[in-house]
PDB file of N, CA and C in Angstrom:
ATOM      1  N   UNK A   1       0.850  -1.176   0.000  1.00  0.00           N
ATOM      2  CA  UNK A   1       0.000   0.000   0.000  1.00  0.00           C
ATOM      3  C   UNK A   1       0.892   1.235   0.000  1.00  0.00           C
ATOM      4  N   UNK A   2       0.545   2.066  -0.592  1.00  0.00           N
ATOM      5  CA  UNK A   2       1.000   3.500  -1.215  1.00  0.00           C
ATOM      6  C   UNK A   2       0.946   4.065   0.421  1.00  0.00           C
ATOM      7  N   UNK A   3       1.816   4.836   1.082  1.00  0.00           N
ATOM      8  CA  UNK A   3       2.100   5.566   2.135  1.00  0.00           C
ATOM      9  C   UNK A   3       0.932   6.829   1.969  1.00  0.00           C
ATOM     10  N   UNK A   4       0.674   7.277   1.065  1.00  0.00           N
ATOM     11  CA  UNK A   4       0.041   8.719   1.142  1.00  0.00           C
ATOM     12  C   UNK A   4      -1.736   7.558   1.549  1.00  0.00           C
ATOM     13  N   UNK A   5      -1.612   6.157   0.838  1.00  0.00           N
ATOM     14  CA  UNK A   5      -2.946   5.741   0.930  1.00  0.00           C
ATOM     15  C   UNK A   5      -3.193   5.497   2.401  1.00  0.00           C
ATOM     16  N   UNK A   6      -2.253   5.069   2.871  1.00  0.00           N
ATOM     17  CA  UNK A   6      -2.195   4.105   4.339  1.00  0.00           C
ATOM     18  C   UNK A   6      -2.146   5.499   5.319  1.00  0.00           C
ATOM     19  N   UNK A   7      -1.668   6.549   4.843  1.00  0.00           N
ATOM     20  CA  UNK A   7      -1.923   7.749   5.787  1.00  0.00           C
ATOM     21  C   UNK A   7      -3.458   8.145   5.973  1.00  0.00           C
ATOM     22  N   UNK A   8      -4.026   8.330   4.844  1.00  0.00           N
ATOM     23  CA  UNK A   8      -5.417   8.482   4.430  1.00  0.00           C
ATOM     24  C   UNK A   8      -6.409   7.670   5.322  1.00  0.00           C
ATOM     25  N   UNK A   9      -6.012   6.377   4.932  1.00  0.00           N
ATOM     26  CA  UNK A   9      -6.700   4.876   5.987  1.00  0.00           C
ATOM     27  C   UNK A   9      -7.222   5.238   7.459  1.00  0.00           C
ATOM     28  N   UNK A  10      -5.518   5.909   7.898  1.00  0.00           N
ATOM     29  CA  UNK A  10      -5.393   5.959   9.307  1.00  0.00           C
ATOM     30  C   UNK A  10      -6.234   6.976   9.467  1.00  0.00           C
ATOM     31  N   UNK A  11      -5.899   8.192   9.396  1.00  0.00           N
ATOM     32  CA  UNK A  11      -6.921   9.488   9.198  1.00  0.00           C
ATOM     33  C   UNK A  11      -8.310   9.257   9.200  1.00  0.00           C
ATOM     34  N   UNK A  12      -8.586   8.839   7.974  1.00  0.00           N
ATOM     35  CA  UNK A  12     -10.263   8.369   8.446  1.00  0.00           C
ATOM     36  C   UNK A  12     -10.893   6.991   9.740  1.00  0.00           C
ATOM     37  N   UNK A  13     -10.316   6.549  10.093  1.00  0.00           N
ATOM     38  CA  UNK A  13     -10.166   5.674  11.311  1.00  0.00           C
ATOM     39  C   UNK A  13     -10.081   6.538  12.560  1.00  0.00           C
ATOM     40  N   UNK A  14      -8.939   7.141  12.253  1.00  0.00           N
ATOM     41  CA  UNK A  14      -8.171   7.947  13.762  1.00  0.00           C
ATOM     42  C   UNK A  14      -9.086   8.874  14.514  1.00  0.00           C
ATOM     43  N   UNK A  15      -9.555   9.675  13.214  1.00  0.00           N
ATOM     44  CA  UNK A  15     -10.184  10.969  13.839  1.00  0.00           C
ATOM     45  C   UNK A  15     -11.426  10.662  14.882  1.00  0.00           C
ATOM     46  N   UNK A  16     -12.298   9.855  13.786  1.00  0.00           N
ATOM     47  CA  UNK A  16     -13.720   9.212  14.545  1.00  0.00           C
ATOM     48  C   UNK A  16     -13.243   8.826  15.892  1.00  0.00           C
ATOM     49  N   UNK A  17     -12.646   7.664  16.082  1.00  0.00           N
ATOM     50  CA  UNK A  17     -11.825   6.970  17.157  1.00  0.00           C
ATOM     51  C   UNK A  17     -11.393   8.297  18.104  1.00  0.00           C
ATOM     52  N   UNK A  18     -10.710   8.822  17.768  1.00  0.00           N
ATOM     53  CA  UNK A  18      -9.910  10.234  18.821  1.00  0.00           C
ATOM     54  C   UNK A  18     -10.954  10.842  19.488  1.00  0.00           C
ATOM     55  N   UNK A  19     -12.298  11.445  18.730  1.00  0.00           N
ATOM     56  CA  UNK A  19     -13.425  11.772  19.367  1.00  0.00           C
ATOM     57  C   UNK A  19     -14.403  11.548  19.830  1.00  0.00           C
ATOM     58  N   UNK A  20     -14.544  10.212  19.737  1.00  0.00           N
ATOM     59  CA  UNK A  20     -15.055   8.805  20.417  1.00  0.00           C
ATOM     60  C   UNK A  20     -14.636   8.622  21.870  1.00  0.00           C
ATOM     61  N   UNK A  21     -13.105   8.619  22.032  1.00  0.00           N
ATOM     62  CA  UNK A  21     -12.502   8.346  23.039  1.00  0.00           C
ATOM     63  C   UNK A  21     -12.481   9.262  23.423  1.00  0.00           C
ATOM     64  N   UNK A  22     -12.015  10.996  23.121  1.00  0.00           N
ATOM     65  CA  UNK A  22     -12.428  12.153  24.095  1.00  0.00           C
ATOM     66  C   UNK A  22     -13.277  12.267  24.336  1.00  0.00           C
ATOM     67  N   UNK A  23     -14.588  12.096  24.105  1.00  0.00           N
ATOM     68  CA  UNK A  23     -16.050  12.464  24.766  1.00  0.00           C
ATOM     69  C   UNK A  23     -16.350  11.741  25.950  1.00  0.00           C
ATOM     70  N   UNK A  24     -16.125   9.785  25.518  1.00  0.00           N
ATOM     71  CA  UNK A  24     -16.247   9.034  26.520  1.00  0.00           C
ATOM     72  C   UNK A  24     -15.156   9.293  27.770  1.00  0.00           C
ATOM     73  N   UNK A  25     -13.895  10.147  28.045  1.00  0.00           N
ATOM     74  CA  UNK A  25     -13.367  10.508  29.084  1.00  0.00           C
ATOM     75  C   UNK A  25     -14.003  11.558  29.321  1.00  0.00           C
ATOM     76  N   UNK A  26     -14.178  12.421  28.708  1.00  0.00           N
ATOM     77  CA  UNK A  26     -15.326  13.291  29.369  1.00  0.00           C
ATOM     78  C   UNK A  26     -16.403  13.184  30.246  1.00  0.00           C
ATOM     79  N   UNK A  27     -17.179  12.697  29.518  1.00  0.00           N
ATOM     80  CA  UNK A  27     -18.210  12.077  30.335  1.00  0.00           C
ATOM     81  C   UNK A  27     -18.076  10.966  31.831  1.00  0.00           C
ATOM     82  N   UNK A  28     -17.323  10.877  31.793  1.00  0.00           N
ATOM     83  CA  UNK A  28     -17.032   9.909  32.639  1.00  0.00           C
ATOM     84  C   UNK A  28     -16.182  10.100  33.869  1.00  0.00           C
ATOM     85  N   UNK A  29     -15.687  11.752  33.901  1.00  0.00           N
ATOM     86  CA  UNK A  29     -15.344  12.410  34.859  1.00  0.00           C
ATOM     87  C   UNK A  29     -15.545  12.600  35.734  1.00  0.00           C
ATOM     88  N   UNK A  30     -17.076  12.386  36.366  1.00  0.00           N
ATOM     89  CA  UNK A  30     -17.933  12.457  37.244  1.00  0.00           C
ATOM     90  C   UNK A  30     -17.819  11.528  37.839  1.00  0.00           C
ATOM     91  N   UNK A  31     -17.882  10.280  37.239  1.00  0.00           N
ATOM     92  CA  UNK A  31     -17.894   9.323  37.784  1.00  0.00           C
ATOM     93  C   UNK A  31     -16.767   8.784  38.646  1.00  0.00           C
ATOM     94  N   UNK A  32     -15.495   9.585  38.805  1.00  0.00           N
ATOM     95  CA  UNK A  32     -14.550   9.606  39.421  1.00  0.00           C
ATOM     96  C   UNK A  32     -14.352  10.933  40.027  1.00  0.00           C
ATOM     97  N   UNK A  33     -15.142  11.633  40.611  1.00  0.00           N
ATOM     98  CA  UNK A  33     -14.664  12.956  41.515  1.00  0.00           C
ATOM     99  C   UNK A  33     -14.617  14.120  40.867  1.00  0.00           C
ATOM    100  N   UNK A  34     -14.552  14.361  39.764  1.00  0.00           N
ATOM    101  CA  UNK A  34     -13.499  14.890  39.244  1.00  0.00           C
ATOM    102  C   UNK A  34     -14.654  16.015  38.245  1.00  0.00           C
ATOM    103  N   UNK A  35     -14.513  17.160  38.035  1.00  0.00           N
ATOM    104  CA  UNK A  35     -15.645  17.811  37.166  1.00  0.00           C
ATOM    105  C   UNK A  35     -15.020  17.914  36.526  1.00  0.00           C
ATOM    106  N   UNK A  36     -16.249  18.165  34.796  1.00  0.00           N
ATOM    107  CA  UNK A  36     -15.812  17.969  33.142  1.00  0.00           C
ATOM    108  C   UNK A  36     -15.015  19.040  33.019  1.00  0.00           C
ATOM    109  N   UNK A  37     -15.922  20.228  33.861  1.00  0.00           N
ATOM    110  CA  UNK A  37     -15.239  21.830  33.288  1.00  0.00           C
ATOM    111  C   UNK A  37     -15.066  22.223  34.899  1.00  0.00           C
ATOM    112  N   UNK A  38     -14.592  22.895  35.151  1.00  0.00           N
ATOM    113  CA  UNK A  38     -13.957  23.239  36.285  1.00  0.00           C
ATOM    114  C   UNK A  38     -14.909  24.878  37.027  1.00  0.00           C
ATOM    115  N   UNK A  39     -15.586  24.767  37.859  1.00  0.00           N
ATOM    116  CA  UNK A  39     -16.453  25.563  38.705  1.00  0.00           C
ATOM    117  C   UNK A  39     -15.764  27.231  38.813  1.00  0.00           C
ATOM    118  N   UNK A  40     -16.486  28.334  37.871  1.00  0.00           N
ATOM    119  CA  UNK A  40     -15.714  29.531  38.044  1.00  0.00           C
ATOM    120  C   UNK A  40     -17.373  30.281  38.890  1.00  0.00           C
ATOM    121  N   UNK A  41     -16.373  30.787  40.021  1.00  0.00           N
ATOM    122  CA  UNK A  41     -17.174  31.685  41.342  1.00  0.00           C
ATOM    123  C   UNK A  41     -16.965  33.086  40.785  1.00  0.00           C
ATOM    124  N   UNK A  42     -18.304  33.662  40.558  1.00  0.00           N
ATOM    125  CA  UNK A  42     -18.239  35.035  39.903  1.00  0.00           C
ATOM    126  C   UNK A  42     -17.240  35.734  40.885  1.00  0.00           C
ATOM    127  N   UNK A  43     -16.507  36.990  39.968  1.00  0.00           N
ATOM    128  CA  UNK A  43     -15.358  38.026  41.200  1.00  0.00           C
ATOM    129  C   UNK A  43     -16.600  39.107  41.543  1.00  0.00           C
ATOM    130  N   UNK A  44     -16.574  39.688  42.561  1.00  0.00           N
ATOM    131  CA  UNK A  44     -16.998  40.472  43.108  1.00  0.00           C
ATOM    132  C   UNK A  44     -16.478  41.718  43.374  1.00  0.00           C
TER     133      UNK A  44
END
């Protein structure tokens, strides 16, 4: 397989997969202590 093809391959695999797997750690933050986004206390 042609390198520019097998780059291509990976790419369309990877990306889906990459944001698949960041959401599901996301979400799942909670479930260990831990908040998704981090609590900002208005300044006064």
């Amino acid at each position: 397989m042609k390198p520019l093809k097998l780059t291509l391959a990976w790419l369309l695999v990877g990306i889906p997969l990459a944001w698949g797997v960041f959401h599901s750690v996301k979400k799942s933050l909670p479930l260990f202590g831990r908040a998704a986004t981090p609590a900002v206390t208005p300044a006064k």
